[in-house]
C-alpha atoms as a PDB file:
ATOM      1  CA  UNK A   1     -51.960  -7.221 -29.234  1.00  0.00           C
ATOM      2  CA  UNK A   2     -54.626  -9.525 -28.971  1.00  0.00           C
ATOM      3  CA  UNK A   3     -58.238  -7.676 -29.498  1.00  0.00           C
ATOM      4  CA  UNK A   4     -61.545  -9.675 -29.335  1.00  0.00           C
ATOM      5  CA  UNK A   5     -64.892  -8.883 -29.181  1.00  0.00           C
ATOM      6  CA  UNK A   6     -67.064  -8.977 -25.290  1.00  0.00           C
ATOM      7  CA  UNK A   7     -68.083 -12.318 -24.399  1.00  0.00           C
ATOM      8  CA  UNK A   8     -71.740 -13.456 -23.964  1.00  0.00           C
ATOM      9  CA  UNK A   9     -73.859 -11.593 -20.937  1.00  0.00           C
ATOM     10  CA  UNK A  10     -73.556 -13.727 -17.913  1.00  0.00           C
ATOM     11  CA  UNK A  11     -75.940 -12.924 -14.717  1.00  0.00           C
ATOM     12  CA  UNK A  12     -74.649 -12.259 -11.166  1.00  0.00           C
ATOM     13  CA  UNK A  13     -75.931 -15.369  -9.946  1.00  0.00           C
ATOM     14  CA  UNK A  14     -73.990 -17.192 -12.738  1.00  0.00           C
ATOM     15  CA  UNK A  15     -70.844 -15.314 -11.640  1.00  0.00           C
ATOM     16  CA  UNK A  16     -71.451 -16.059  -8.115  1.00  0.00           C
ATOM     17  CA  UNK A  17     -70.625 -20.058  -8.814  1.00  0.00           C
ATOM     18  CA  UNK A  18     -67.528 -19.246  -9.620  1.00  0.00           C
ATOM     19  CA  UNK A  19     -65.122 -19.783  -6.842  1.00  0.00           C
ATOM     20  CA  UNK A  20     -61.610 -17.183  -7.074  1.00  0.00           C
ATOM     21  CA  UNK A  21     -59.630 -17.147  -4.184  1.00  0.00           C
ATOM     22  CA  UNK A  22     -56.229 -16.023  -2.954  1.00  0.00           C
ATOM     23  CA  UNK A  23     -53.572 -18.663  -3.254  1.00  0.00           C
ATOM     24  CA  UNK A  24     -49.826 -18.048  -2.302  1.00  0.00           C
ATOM     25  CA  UNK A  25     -47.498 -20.213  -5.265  1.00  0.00           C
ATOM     26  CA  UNK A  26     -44.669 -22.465  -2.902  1.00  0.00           C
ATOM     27  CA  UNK A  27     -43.020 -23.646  -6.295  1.00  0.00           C
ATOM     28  CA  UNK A  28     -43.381 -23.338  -9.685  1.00  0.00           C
ATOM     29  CA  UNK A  29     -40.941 -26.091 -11.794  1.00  0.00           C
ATOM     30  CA  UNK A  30     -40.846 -25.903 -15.490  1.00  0.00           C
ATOM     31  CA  UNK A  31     -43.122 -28.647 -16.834  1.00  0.00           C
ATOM     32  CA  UNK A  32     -42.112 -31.452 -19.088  1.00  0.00           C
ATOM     33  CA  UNK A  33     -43.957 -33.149 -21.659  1.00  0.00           C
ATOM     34  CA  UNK A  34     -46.737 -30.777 -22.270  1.00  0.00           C
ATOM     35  CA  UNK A  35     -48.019 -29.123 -25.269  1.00  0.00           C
ATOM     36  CA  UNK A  36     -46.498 -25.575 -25.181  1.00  0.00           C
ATOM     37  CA  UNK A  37     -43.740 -24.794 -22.053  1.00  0.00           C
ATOM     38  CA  UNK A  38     -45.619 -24.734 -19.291  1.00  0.00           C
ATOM     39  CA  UNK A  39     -45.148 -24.402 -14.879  1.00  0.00           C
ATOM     40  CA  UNK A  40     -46.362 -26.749 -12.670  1.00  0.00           C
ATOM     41  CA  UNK A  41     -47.558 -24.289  -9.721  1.00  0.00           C
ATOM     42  CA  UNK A  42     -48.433 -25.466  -6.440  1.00  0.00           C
ATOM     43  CA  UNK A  43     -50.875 -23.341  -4.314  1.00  0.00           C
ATOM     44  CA  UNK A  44     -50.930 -23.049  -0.914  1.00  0.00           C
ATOM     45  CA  UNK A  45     -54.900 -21.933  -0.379  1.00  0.00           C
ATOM     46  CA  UNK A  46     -54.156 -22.013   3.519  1.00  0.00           C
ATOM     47  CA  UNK A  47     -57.240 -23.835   5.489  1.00  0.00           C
ATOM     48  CA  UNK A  48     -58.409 -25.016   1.707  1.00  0.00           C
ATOM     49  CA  UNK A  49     -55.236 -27.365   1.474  1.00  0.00           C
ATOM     50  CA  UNK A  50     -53.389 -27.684  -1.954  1.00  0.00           C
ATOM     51  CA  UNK A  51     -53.576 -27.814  -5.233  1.00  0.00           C
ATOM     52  CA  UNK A  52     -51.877 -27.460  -8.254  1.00  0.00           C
ATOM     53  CA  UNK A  53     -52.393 -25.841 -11.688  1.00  0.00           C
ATOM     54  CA  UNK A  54     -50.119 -26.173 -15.057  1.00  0.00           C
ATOM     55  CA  UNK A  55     -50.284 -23.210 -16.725  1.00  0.00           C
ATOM     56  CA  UNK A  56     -48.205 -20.805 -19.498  1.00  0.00           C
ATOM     57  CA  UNK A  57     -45.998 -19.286 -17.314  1.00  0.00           C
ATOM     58  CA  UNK A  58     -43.177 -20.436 -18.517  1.00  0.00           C
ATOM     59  CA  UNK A  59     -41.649 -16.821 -19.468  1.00  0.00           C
ATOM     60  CA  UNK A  60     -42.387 -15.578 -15.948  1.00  0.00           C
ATOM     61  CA  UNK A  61     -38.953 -16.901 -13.470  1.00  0.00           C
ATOM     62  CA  UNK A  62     -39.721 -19.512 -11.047  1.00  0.00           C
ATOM     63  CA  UNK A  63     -37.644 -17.156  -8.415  1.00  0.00           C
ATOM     64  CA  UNK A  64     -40.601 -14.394  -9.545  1.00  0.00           C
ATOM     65  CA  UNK A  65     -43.066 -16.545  -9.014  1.00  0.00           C
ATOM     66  CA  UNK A  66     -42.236 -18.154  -5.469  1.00  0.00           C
ATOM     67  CA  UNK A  67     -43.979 -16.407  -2.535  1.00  0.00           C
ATOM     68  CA  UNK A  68     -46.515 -14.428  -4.855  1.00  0.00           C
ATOM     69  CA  UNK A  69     -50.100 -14.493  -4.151  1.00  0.00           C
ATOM     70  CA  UNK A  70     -51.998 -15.051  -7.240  1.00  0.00           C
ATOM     71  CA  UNK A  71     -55.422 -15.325  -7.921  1.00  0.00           C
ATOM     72  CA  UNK A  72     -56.577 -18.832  -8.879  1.00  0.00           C
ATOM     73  CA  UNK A  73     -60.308 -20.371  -9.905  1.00  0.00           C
ATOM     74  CA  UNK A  74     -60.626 -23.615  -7.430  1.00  0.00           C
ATOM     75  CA  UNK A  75     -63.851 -25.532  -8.798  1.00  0.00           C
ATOM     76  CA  UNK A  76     -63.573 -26.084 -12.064  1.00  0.00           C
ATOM     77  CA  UNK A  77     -62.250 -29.424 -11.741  1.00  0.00           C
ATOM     78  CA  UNK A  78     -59.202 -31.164 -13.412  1.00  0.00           C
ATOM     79  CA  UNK A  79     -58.062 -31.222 -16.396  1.00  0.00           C
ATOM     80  CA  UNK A  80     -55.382 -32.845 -17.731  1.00  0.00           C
ATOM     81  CA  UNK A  81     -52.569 -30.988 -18.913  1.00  0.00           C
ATOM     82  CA  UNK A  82     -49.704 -33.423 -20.541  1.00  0.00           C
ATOM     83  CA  UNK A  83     -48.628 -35.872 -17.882  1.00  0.00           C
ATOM     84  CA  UNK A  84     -49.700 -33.406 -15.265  1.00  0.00           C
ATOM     85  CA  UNK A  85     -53.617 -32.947 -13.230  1.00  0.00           C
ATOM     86  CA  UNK A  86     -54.307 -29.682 -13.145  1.00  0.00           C
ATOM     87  CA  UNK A  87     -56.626 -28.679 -10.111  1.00  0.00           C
ATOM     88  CA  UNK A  88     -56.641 -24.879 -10.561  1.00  0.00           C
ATOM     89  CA  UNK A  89     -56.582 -22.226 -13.101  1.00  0.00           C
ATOM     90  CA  UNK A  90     -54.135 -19.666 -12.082  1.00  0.00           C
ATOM     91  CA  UNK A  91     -55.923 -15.999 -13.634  1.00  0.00           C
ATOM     92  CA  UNK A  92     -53.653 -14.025 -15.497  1.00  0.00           C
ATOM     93  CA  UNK A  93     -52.829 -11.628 -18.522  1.00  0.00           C
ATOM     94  CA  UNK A  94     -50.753 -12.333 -21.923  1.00  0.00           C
ATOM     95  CA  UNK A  95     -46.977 -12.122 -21.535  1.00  0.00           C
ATOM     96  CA  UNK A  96     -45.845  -9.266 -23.839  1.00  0.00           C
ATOM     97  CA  UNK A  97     -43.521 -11.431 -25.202  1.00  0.00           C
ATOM     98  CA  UNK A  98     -45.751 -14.649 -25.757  1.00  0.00           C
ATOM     99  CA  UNK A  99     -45.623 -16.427 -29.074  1.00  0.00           C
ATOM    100  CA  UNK A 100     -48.863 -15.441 -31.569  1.00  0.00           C
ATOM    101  CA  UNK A 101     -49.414 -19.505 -31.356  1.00  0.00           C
ATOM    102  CA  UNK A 102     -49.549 -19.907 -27.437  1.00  0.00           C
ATOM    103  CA  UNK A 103     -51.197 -18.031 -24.499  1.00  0.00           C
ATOM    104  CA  UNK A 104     -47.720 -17.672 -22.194  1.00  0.00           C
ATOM    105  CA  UNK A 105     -49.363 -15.489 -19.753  1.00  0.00           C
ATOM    106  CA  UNK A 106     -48.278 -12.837 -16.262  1.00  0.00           C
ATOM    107  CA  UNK A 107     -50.360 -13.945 -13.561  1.00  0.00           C
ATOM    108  CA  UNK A 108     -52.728 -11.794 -11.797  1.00  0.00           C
ATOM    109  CA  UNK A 109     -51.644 -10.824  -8.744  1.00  0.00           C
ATOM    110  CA  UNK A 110     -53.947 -10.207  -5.034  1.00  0.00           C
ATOM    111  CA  UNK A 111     -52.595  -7.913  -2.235  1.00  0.00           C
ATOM    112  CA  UNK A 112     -49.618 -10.162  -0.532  1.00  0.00           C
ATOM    113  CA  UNK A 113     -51.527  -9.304   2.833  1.00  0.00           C
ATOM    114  CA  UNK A 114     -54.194 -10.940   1.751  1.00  0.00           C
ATOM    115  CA  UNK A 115     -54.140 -14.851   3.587  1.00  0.00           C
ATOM    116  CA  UNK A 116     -54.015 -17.917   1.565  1.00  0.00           C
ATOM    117  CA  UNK A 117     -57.872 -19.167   1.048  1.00  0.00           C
ATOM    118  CA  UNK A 118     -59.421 -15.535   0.669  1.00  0.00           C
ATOM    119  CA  UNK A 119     -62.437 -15.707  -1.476  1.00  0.00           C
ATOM    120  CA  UNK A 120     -62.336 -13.143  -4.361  1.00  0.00           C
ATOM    121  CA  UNK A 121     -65.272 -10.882  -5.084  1.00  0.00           C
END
């Protein structure tokens, strides 16, 4: 079990400029040629269009994945991930079963009546 100490003190305002929304995953493919085995999710984040985030969720099935609504961070801008542009981060928790040298991760999940696009608060 991972056990760190509490981050740094942030204030509301700083927390407000961070944008979490709802975001329903249409496919998530196993990834090829990154560093540790990741998915390639792509988010449906309804009137907000699409976007796509590589991520350790390789341990998670792509058939428990499908049709989920997840909660996913849409402004932080993309990063590259392999051969892959990730455009979200996709929140979750560590997979019980993750290796000690990766960060293979159970996404967290928002209410599946919840619409694509919701803002998280």
């Amino acid at each position: 079990m991972e056990t760190r100490g509490l981050k740094a003190q942030i204030t509301p305002g700083k927390f407000d400029n961070v944008d979490l929304r709802v975001a329903r995953v249409s496919a998530a493919p196993l990834a090829d040629g990154t560093r540790f085995p990741c998915r390639v999710l792509a988010l449906d984040l309804g009137s907000l269009g699409q976007r796509v985030s590589v991520g350790q969720y390789a341990l998670v099935a792509e058939s428990e994945l499908v049709g989920r609504t997840v909660v996913a961070c849409v402004n932080l801008g993309v990063r590259e991930m392999g051969p892959y542009r990730s455009e979200a981060l996709v929140l979750g928790t560590r997979h019980p079963q993750s290796p000690a040298d990766q960060a293979q991760a159970v996404p967290l999940l928002a209410d599946p009546r919840s619409p694509p696009g919701t803002p998280i608060f």
